[in-house]
Protein backbone atom coordinates (compact mmCIF):
# COMPACT_ATOMS: atom_id res chain seq x y z
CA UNK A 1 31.90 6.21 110.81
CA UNK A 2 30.61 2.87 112.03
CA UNK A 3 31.87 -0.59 110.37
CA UNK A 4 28.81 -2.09 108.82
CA UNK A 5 28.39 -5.16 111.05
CA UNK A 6 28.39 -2.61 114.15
CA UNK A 7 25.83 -0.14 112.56
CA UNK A 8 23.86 -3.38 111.90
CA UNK A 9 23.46 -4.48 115.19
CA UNK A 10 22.93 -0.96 116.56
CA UNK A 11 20.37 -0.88 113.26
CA UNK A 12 18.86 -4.00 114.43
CA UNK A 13 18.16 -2.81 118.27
CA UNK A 14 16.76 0.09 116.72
CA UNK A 15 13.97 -1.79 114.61
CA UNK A 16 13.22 -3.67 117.80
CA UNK A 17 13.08 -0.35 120.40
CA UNK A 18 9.93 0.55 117.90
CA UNK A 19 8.77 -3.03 118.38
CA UNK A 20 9.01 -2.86 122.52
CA UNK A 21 7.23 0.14 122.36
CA UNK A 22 4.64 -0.96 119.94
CA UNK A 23 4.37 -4.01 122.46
CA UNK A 24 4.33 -2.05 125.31
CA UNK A 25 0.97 0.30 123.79
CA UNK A 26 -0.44 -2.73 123.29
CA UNK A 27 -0.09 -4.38 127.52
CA UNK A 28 -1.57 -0.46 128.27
CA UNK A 29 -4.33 -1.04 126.35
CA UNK A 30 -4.97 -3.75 127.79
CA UNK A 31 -4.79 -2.78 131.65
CA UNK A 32 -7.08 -0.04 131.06
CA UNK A 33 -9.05 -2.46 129.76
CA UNK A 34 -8.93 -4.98 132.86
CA UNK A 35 -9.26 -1.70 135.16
CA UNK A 36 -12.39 -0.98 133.13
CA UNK A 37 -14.16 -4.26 133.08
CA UNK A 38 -12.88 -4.71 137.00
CA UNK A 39 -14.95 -0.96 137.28
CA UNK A 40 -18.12 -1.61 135.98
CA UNK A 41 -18.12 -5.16 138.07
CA UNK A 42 -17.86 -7.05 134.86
CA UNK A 43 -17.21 -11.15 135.65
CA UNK A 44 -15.33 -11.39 132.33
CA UNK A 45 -12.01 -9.03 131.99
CA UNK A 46 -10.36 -9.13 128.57
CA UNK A 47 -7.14 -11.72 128.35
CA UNK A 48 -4.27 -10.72 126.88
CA UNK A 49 -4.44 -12.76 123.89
CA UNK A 50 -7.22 -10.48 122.96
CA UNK A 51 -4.10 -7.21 122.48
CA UNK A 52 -1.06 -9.52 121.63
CA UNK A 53 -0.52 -12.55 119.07
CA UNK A 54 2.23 -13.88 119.88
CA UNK A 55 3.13 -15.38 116.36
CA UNK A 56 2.28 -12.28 114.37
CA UNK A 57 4.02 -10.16 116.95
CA UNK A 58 7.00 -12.26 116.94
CA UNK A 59 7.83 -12.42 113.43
CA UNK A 60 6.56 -8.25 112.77
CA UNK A 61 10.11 -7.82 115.51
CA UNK A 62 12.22 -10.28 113.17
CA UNK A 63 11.19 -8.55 110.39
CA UNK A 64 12.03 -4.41 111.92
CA UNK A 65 15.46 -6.15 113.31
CA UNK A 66 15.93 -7.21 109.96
CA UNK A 67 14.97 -4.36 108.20
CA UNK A 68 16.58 -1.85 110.52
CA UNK A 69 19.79 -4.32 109.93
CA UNK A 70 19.78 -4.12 106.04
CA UNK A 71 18.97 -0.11 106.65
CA UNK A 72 22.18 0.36 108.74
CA UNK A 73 24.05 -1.34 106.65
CA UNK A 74 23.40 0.35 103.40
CA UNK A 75 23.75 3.48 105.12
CA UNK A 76 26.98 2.60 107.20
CA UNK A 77 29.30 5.12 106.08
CA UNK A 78 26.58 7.98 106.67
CA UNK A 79 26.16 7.01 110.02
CA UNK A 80 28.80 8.76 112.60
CA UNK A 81 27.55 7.17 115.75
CA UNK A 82 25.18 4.60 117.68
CA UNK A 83 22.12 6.79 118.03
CA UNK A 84 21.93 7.58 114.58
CA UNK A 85 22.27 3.65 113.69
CA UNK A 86 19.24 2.89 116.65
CA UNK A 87 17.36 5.82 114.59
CA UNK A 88 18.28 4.60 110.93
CA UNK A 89 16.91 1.45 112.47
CA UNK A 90 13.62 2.75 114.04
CA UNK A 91 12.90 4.70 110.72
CA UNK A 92 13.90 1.04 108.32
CA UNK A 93 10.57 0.97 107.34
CA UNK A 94 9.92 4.22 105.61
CA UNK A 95 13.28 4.92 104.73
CA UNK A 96 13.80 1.74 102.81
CA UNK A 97 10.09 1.87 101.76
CA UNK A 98 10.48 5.14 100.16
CA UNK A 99 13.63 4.23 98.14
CA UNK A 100 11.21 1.30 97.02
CA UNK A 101 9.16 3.48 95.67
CA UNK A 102 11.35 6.11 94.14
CA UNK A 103 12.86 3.35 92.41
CA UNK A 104 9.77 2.10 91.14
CA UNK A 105 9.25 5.93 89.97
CA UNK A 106 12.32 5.79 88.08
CA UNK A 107 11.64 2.40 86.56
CA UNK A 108 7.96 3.36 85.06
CA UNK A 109 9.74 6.76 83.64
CA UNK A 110 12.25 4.39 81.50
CA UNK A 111 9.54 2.26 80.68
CA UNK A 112 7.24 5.36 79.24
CA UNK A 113 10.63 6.78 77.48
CA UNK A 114 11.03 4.14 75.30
């Protein structure tokens, strides 16, 4: 078993591995896109700015290092070593979005009981 503040940083890297490699689709896409427009003979290739933002970018990896923080943390003393922190981390987003919504499930069945 991990202490929490270790399976949160390992939680953290996690959310941002999915972030790198989100980032790094994004810088292919764009290379095939030079190597096409540098192909056909075009004078204008694409600039980067036209795949990455920057400021969206930035603060979509604060919020999966968060996420995959708060993630590894709740699930600290389920987790037995690093890799399954970076992977509780990766996986933040639907794991802690699907115990949103089961608790929203439970929530609307009290509400109808009553």
């Amino acid at each position: 078993m991990l202490s929490w503040s270790v399976a949160m940083g390992y939680g953290a890297m996690g959310g941002l591995v999915v972030e790198a490699i989100t980032t790094w689709n994004r810088l292919s896409a764009w290379r095939e896109a030079r190597h096409a427009a540098l192909k056909k003979k075009r004078q204008r290739r694409p600039r980067i700015s036209e795949f990455i933002d920057p400021a969206a970018d930035g603060a979509v990896a604060v919020t999966r290092a968060a996420l995959g923080c708060a993630a590894a943390a709740l699930l600290h003393t389920q987790i037995s070593g690093f890799y399954a922190a970076v992977a509780v981390g990766a996986a933040a987003p639907a794991l802690l979005g699907s115990v949103g919504r089961a608790a929203g499930r439970q929530g609307q069945n009290a509400e109808g009981t009553e």
